[in-house]
N, C-alpha and C. Protein backbone atom coordinates (compact mmCIF):
# COMPACT_ATOMS: atom_id res chain seq x y z
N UNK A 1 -24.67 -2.60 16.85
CA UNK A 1 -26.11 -2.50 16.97
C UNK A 1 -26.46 -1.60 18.15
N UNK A 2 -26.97 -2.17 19.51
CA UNK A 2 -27.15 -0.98 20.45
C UNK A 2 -26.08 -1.30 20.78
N UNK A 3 -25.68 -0.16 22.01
CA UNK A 3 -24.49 0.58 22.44
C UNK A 3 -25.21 -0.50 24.09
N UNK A 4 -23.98 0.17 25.07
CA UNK A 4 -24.22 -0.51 26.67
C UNK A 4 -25.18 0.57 27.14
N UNK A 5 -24.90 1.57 26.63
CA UNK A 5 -25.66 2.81 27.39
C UNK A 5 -27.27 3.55 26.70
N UNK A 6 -27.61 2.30 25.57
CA UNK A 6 -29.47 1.99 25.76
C UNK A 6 -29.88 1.12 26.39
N UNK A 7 -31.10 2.03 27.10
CA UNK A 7 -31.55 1.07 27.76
C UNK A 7 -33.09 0.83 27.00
N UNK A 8 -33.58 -0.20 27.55
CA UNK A 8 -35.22 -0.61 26.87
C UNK A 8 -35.91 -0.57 28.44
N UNK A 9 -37.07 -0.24 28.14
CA UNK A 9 -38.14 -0.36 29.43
C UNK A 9 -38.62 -1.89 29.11
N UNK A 10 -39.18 -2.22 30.72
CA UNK A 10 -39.67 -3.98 31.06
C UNK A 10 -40.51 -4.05 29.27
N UNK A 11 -41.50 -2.87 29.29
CA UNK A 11 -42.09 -3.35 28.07
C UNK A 11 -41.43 -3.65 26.72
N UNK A 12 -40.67 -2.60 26.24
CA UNK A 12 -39.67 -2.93 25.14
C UNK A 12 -38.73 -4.24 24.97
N UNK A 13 -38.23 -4.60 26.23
CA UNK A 13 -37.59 -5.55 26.61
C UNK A 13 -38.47 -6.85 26.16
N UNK A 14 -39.65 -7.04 26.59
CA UNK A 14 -40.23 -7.92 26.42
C UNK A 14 -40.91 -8.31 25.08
N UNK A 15 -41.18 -7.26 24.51
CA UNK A 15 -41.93 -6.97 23.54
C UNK A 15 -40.44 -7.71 22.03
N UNK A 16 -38.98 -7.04 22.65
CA UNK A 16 -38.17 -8.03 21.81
C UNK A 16 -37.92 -8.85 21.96
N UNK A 17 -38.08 -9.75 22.93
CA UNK A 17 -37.90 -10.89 23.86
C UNK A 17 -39.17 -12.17 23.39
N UNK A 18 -39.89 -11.27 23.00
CA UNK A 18 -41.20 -11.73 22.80
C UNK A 18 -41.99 -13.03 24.12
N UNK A 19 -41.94 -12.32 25.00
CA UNK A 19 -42.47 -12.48 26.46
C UNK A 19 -42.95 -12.09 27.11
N UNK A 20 -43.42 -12.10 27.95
CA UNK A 20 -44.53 -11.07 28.62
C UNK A 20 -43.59 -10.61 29.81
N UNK A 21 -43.91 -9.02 30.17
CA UNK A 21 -43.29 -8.05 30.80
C UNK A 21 -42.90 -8.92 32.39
N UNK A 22 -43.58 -9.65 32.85
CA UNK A 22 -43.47 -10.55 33.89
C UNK A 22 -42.51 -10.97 33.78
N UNK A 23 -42.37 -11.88 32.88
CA UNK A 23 -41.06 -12.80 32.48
C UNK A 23 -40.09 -12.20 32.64
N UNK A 24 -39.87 -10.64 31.87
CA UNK A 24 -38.64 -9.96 32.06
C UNK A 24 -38.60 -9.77 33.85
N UNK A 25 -39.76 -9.27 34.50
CA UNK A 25 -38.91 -8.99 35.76
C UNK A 25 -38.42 -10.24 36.32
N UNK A 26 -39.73 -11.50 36.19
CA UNK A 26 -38.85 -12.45 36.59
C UNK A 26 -37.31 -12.73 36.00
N UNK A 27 -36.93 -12.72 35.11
CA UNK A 27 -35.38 -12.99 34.87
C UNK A 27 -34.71 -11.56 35.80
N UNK A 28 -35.12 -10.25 35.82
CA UNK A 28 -34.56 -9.49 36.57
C UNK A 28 -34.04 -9.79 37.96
N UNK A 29 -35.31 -10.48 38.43
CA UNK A 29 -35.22 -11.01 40.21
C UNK A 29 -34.43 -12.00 39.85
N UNK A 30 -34.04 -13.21 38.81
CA UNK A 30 -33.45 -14.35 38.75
C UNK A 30 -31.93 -14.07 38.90
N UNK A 31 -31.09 -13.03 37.92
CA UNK A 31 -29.93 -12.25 37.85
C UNK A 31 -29.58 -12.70 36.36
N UNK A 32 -30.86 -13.13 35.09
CA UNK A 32 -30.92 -13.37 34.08
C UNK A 32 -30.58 -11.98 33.18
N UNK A 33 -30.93 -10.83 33.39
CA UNK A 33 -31.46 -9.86 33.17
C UNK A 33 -30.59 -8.71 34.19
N UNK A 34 -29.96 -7.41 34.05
CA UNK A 34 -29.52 -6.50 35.24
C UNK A 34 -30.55 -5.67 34.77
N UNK A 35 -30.95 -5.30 35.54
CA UNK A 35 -31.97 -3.92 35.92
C UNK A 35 -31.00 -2.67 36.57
N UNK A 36 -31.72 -1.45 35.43
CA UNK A 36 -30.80 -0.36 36.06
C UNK A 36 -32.09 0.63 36.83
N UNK A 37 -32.25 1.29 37.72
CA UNK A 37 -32.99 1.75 38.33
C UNK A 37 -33.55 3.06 37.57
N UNK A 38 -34.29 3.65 37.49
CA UNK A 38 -34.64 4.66 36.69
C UNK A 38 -35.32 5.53 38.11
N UNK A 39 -35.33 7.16 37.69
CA UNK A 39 -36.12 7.68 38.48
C UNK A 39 -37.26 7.60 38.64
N UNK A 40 -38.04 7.75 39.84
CA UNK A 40 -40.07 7.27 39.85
C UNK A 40 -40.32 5.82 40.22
N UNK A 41 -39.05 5.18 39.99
CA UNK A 41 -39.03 3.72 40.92
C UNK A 41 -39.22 2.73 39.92
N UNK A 42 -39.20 3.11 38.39
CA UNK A 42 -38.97 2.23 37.14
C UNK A 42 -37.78 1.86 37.22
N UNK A 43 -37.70 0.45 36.30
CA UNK A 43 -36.21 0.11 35.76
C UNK A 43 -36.66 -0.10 34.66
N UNK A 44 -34.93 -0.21 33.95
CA UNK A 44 -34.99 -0.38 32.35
C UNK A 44 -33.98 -1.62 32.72
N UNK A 45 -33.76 -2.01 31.39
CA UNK A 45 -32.80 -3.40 31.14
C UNK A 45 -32.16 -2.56 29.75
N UNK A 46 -30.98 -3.21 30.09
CA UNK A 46 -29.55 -2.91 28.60
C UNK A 46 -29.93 -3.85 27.54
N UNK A 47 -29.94 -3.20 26.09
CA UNK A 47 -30.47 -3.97 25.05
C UNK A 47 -29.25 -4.64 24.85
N UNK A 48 -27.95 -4.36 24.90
CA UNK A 48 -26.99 -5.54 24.98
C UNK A 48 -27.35 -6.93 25.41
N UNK A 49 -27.83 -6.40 26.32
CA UNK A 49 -28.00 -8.08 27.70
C UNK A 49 -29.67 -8.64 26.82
N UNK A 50 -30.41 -7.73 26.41
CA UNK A 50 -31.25 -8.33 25.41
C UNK A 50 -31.28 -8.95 24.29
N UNK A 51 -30.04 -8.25 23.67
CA UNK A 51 -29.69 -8.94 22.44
C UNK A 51 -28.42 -10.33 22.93
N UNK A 52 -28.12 -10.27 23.59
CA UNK A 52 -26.80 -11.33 24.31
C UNK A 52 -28.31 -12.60 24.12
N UNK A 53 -29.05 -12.73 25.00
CA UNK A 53 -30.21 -13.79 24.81
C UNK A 53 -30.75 -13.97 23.97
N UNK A 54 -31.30 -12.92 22.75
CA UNK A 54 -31.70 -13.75 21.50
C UNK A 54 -30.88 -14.16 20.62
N UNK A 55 -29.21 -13.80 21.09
CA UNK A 55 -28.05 -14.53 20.29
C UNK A 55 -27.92 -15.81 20.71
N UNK A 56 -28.73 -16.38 22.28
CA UNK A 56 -28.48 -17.77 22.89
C UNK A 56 -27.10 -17.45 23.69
N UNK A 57 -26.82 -16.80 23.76
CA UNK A 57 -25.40 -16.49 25.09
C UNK A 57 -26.48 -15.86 26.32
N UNK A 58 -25.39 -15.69 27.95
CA UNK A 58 -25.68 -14.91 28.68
C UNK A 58 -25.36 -13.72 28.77
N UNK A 59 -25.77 -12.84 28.92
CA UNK A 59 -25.45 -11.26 28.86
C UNK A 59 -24.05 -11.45 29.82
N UNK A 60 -23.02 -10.39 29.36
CA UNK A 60 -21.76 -10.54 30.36
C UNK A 60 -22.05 -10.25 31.53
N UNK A 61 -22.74 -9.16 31.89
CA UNK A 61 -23.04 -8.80 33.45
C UNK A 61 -23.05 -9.94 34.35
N UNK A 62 -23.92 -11.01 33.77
CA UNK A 62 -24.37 -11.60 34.84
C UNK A 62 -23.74 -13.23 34.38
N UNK A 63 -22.61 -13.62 33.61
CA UNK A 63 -21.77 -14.56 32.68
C UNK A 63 -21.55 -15.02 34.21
N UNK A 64 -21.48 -15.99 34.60
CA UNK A 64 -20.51 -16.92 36.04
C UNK A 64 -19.60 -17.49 35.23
């Protein structure tokens, strides 16, 4: 499905998540979520680690 190297913006993210863009940063600040930094001071999130949560697993990045 996606690859490691798409990324989704807070909105896309959320919008599959079906949550509001908040929520995503909050899980970002939580370490629910990795945020990759984008230029202009945006981040995106890996649709892996998006799709890892609507499978009910944790995304590996952030697996303890």
């Amino acid at each position: 499905m996606a690859s490691n190297r798409t990324l989704l913006s807070i909105p896309e993210a959320s919008a599959r998540l079906e949550v509001s863009p908040s929520t995503v940063r909050r899980w970002v600040r939580a370490g629910k979520l990795r945020s990759v930094p984008m230029p202009g001071g945006r981040a995106k999130v890996r649709a892996d680690d998006v799709t890892a949560i609507l499978s009910g697993s944790q995304p590996e990045a952030v697996a303890s």
